[in-house]
PDB file of N, CA and C in Angstrom:
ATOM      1  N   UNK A   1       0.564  -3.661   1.944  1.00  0.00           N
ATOM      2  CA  UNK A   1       1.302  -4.556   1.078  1.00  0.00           C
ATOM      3  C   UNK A   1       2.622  -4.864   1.753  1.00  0.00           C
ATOM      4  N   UNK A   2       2.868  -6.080   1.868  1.00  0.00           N
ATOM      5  CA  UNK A   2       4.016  -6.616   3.110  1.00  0.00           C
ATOM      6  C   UNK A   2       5.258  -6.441   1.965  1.00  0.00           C
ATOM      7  N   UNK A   3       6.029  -5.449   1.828  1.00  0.00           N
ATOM      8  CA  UNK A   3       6.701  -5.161   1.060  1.00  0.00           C
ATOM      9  C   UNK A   3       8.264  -5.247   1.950  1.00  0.00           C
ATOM     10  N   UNK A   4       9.231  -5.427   1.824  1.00  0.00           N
ATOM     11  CA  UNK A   4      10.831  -5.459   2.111  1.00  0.00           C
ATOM     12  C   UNK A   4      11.791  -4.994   1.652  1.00  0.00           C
ATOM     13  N   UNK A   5      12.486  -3.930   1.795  1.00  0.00           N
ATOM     14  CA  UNK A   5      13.581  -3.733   0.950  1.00  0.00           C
ATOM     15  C   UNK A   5      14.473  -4.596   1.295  1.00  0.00           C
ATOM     16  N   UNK A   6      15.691  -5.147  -0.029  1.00  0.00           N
ATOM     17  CA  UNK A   6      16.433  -5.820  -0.058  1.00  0.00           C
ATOM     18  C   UNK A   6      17.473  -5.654   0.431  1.00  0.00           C
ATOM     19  N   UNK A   7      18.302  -6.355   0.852  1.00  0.00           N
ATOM     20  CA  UNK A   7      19.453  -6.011   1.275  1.00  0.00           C
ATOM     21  C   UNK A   7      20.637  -7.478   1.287  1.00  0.00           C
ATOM     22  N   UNK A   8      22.006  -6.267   0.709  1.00  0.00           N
ATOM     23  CA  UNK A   8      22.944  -6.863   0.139  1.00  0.00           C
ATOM     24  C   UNK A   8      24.152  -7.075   0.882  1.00  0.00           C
ATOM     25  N   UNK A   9      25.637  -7.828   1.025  1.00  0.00           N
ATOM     26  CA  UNK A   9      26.174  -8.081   1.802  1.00  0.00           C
ATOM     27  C   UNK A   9      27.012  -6.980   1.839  1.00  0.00           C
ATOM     28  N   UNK A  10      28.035  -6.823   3.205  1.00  0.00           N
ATOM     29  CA  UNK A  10      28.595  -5.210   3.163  1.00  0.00           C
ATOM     30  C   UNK A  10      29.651  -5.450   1.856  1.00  0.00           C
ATOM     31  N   UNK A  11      29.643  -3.767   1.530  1.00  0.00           N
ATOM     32  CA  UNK A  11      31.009  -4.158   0.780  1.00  0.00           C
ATOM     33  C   UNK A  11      30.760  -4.612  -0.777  1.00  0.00           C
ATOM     34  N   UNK A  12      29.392  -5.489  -1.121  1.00  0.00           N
ATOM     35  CA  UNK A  12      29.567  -5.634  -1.960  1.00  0.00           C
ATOM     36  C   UNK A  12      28.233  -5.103  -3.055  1.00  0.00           C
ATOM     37  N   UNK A  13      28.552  -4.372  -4.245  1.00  0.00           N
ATOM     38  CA  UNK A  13      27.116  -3.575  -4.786  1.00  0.00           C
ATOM     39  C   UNK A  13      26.787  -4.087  -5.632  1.00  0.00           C
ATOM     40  N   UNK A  14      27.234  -5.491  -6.068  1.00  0.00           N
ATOM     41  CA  UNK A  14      26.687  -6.199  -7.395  1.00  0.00           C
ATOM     42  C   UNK A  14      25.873  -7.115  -6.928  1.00  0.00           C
ATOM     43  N   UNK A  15      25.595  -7.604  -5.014  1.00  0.00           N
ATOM     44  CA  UNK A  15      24.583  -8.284  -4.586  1.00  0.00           C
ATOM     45  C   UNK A  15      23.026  -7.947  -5.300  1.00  0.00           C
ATOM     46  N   UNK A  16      22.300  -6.409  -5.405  1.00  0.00           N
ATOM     47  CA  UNK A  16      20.939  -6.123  -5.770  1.00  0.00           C
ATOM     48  C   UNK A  16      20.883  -6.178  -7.010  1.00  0.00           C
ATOM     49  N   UNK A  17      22.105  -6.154  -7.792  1.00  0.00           N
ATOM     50  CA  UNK A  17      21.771  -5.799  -9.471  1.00  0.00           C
ATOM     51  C   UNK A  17      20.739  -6.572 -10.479  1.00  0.00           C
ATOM     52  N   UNK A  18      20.661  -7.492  -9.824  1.00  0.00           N
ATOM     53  CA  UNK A  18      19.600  -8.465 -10.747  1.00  0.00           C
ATOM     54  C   UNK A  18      18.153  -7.744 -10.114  1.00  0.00           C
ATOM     55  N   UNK A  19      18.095  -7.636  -9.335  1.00  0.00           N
ATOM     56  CA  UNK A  19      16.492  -7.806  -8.304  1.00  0.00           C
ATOM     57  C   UNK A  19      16.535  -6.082  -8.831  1.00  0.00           C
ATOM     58  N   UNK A  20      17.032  -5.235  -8.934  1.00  0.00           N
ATOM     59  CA  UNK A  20      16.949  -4.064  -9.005  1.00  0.00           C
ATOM     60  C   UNK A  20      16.463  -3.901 -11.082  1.00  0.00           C
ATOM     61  N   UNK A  21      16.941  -4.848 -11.420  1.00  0.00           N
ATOM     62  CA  UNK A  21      16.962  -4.620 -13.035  1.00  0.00           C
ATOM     63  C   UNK A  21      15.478  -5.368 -12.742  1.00  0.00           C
ATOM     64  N   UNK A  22      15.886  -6.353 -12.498  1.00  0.00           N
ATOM     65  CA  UNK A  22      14.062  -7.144 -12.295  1.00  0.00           C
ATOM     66  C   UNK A  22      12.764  -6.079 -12.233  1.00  0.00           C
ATOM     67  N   UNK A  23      13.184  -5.388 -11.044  1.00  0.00           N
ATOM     68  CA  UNK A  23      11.563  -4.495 -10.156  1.00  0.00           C
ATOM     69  C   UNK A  23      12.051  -3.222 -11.913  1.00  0.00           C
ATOM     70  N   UNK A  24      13.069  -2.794 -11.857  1.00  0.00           N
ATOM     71  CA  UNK A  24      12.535  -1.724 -13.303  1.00  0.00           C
ATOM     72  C   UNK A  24      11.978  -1.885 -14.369  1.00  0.00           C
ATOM     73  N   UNK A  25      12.271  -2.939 -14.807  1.00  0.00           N
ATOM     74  CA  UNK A  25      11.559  -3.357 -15.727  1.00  0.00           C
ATOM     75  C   UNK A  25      10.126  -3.920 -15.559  1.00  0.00           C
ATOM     76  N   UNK A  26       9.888  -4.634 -14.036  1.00  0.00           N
ATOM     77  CA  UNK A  26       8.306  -4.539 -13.850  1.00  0.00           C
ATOM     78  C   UNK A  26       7.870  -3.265 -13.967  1.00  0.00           C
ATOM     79  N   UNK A  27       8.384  -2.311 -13.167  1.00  0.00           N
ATOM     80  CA  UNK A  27       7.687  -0.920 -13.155  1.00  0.00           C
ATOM     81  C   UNK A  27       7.360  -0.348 -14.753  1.00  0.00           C
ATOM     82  N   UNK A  28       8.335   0.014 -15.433  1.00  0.00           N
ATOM     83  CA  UNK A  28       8.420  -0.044 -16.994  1.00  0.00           C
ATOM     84  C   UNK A  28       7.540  -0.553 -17.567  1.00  0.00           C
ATOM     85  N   UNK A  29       7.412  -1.796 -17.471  1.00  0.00           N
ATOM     86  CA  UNK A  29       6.604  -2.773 -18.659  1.00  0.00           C
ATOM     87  C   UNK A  29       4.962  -3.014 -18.200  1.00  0.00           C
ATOM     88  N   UNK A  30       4.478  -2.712 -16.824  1.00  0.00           N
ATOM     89  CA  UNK A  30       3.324  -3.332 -16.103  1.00  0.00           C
ATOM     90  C   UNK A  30       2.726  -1.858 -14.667  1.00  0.00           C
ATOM     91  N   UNK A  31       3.898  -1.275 -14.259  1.00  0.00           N
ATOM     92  CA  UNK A  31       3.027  -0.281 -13.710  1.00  0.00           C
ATOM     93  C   UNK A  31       2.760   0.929 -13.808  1.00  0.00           C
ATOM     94  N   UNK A  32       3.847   1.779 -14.577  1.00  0.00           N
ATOM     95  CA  UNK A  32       3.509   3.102 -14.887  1.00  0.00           C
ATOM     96  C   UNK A  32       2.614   2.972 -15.685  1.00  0.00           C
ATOM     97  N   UNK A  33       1.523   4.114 -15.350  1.00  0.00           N
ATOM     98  CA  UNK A  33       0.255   4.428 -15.905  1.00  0.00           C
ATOM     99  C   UNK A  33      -0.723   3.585 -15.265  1.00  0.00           C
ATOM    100  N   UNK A  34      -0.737   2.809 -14.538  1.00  0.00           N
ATOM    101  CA  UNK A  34      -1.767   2.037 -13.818  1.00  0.00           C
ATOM    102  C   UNK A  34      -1.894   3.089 -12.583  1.00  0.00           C
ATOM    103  N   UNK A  35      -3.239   3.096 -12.327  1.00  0.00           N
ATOM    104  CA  UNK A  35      -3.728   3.216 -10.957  1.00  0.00           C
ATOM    105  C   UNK A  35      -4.707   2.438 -10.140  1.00  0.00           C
ATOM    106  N   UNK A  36      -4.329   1.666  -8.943  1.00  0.00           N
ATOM    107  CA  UNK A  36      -4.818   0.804  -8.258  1.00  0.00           C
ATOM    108  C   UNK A  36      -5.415   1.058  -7.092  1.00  0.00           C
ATOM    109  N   UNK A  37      -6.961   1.051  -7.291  1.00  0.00           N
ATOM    110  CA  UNK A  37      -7.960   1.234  -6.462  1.00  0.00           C
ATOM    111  C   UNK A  37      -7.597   0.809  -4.736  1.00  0.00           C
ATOM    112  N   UNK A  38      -7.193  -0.440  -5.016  1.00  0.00           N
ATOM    113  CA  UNK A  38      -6.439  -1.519  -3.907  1.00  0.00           C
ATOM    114  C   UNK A  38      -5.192  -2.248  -3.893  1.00  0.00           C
ATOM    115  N   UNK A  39      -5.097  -2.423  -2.348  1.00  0.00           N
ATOM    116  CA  UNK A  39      -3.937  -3.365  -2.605  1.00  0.00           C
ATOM    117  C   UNK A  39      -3.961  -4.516  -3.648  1.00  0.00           C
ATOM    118  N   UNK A  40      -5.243  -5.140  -2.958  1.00  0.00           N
ATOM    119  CA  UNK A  40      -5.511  -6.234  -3.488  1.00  0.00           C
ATOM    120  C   UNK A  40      -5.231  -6.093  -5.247  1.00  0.00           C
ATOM    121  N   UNK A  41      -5.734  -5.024  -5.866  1.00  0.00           N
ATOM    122  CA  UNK A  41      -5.969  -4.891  -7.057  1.00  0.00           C
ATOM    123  C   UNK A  41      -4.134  -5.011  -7.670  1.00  0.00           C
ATOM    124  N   UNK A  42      -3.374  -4.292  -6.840  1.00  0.00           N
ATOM    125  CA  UNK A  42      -1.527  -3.888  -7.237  1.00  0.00           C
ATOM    126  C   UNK A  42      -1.055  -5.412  -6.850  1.00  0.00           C
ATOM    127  N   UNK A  43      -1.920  -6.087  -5.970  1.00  0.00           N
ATOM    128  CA  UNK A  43      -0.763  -7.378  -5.698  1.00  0.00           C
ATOM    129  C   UNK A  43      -1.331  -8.151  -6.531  1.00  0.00           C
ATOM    130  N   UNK A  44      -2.582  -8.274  -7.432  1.00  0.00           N
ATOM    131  CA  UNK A  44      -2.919  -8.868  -8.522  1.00  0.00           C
ATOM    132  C   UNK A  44      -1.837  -8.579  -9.397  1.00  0.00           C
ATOM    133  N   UNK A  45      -1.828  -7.109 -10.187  1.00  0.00           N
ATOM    134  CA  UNK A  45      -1.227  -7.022 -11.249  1.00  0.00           C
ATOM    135  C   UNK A  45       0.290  -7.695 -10.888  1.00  0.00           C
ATOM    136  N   UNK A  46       0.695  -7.048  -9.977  1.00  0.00           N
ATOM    137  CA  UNK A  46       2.330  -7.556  -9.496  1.00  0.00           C
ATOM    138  C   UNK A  46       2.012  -9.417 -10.055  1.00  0.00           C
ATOM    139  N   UNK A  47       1.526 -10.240  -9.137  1.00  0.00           N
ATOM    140  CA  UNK A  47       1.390 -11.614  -9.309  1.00  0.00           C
ATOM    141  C   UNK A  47       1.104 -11.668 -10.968  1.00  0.00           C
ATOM    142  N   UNK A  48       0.441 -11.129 -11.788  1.00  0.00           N
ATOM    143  CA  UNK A  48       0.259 -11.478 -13.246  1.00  0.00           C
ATOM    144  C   UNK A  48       1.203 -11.109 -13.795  1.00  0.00           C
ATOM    145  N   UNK A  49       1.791  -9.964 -13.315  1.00  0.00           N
ATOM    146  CA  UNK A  49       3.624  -9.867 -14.183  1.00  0.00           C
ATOM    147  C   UNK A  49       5.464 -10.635 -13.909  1.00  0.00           C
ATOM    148  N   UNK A  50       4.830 -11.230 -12.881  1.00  0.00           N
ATOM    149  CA  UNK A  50       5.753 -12.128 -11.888  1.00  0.00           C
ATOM    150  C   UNK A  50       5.620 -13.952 -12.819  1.00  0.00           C
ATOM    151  N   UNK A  51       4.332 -14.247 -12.958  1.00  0.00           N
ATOM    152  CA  UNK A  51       3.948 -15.485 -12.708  1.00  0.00           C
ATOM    153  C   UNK A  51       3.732 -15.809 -14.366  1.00  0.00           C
ATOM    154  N   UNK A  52       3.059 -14.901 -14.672  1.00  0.00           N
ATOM    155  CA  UNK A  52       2.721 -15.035 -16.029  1.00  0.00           C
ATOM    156  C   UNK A  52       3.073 -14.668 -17.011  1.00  0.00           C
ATOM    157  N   UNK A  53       3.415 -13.255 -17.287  1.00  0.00           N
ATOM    158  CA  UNK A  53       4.252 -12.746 -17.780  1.00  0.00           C
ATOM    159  C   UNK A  53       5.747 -12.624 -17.830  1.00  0.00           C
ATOM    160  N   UNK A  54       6.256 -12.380 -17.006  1.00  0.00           N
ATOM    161  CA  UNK A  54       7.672 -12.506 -16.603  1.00  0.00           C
ATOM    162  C   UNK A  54       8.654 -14.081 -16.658  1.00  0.00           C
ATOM    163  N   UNK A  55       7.770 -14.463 -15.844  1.00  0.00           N
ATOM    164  CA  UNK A  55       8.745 -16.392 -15.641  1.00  0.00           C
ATOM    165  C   UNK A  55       8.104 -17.442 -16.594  1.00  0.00           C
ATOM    166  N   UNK A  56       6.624 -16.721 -17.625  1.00  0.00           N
ATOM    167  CA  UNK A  56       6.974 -17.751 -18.878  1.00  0.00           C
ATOM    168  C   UNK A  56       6.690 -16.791 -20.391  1.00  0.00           C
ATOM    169  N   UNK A  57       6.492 -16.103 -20.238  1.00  0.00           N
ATOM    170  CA  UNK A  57       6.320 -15.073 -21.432  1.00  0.00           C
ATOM    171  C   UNK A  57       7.520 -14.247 -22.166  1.00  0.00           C
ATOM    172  N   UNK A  58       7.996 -13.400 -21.345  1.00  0.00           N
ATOM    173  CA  UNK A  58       8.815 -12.321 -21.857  1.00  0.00           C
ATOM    174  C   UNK A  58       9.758 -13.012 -22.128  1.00  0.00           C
ATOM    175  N   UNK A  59      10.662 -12.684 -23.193  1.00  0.00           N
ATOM    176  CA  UNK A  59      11.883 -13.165 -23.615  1.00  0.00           C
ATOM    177  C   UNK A  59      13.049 -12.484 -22.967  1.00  0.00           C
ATOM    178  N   UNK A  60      14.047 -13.498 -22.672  1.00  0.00           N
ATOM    179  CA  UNK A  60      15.378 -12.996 -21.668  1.00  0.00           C
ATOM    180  C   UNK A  60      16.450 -12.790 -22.398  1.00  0.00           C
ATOM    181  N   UNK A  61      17.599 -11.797 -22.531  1.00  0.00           N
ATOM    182  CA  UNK A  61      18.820 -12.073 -23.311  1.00  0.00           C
ATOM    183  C   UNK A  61      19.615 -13.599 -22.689  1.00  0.00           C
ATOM    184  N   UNK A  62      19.296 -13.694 -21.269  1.00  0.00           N
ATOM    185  CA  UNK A  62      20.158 -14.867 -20.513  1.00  0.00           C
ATOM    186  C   UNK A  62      20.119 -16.242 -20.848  1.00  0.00           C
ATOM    187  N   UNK A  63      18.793 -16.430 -22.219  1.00  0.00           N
ATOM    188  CA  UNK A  63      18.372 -17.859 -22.649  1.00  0.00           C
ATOM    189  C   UNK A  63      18.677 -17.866 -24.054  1.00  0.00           C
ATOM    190  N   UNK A  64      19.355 -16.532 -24.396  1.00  0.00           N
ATOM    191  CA  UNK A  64      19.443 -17.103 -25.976  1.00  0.00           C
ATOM    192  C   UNK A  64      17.724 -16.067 -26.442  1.00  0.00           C
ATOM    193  N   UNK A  65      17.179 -15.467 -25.957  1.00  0.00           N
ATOM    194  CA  UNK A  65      16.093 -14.304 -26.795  1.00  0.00           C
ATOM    195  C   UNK A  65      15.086 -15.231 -26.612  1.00  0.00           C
ATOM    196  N   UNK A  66      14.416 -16.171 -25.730  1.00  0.00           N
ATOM    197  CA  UNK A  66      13.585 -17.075 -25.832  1.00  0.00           C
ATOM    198  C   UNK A  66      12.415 -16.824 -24.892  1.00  0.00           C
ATOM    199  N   UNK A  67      11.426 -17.299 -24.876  1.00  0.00           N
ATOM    200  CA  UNK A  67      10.608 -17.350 -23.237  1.00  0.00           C
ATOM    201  C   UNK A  67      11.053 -18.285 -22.315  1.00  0.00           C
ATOM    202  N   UNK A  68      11.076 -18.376 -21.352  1.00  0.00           N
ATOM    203  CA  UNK A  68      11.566 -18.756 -19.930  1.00  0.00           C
ATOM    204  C   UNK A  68      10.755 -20.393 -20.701  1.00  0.00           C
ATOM    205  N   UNK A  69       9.558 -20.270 -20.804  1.00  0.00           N
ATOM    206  CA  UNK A  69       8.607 -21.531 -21.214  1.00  0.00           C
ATOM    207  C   UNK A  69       9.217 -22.587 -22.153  1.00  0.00           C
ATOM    208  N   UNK A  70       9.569 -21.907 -23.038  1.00  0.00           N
ATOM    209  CA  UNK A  70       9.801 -22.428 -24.187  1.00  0.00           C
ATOM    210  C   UNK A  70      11.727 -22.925 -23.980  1.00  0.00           C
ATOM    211  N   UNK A  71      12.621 -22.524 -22.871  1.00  0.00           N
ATOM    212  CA  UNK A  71      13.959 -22.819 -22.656  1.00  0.00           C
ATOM    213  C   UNK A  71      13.998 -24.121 -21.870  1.00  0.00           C
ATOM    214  N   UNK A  72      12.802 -24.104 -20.988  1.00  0.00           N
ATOM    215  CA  UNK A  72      11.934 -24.877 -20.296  1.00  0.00           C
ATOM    216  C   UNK A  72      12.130 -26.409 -20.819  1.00  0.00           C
ATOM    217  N   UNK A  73      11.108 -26.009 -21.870  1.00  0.00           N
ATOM    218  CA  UNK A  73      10.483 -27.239 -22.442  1.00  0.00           C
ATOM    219  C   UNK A  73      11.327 -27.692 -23.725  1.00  0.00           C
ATOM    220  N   UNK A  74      12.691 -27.079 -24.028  1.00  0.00           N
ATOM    221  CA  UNK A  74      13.521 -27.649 -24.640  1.00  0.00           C
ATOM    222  C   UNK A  74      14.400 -28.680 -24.990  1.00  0.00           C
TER     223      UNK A  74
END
């Protein structure tokens, strides 16, 4: 799995804070308690909590408590 850790500019530690709250709450909400036979099978779930879940489903405090979809199509 072509995976990267992130990296932030020197000096400053509020560069990862979003991407770091992001991946916990995937882990939280979509992978603990899963076990994945395959990659293939973990870069599925990842892509269904990224694509589908995440960027039009779940509701954000940053929109007003809404789905991404529905701030969208407002």
């Amino acid at each position: 799995m072509d995976l990267y850790a992130s990296m932030s500019r020197k000096n400053n530690c509020w560069d990862n804070a979003p991407m770091e709250s992001f991946w916990g709450k995937m882990k939280c909400e979509w992978l603990y308690g899963n076990h994945f036979k395959t990659r293939k099978e973990a870069r599925a779930t990842v892509f269904e909590y990224v694509e589908i879940f995440y960027n039009r489903q779940r509701i954000h405090a940053s929109n007003g408590y809404i789905t991404p979809e529905k701030y969208y199509f407002s």
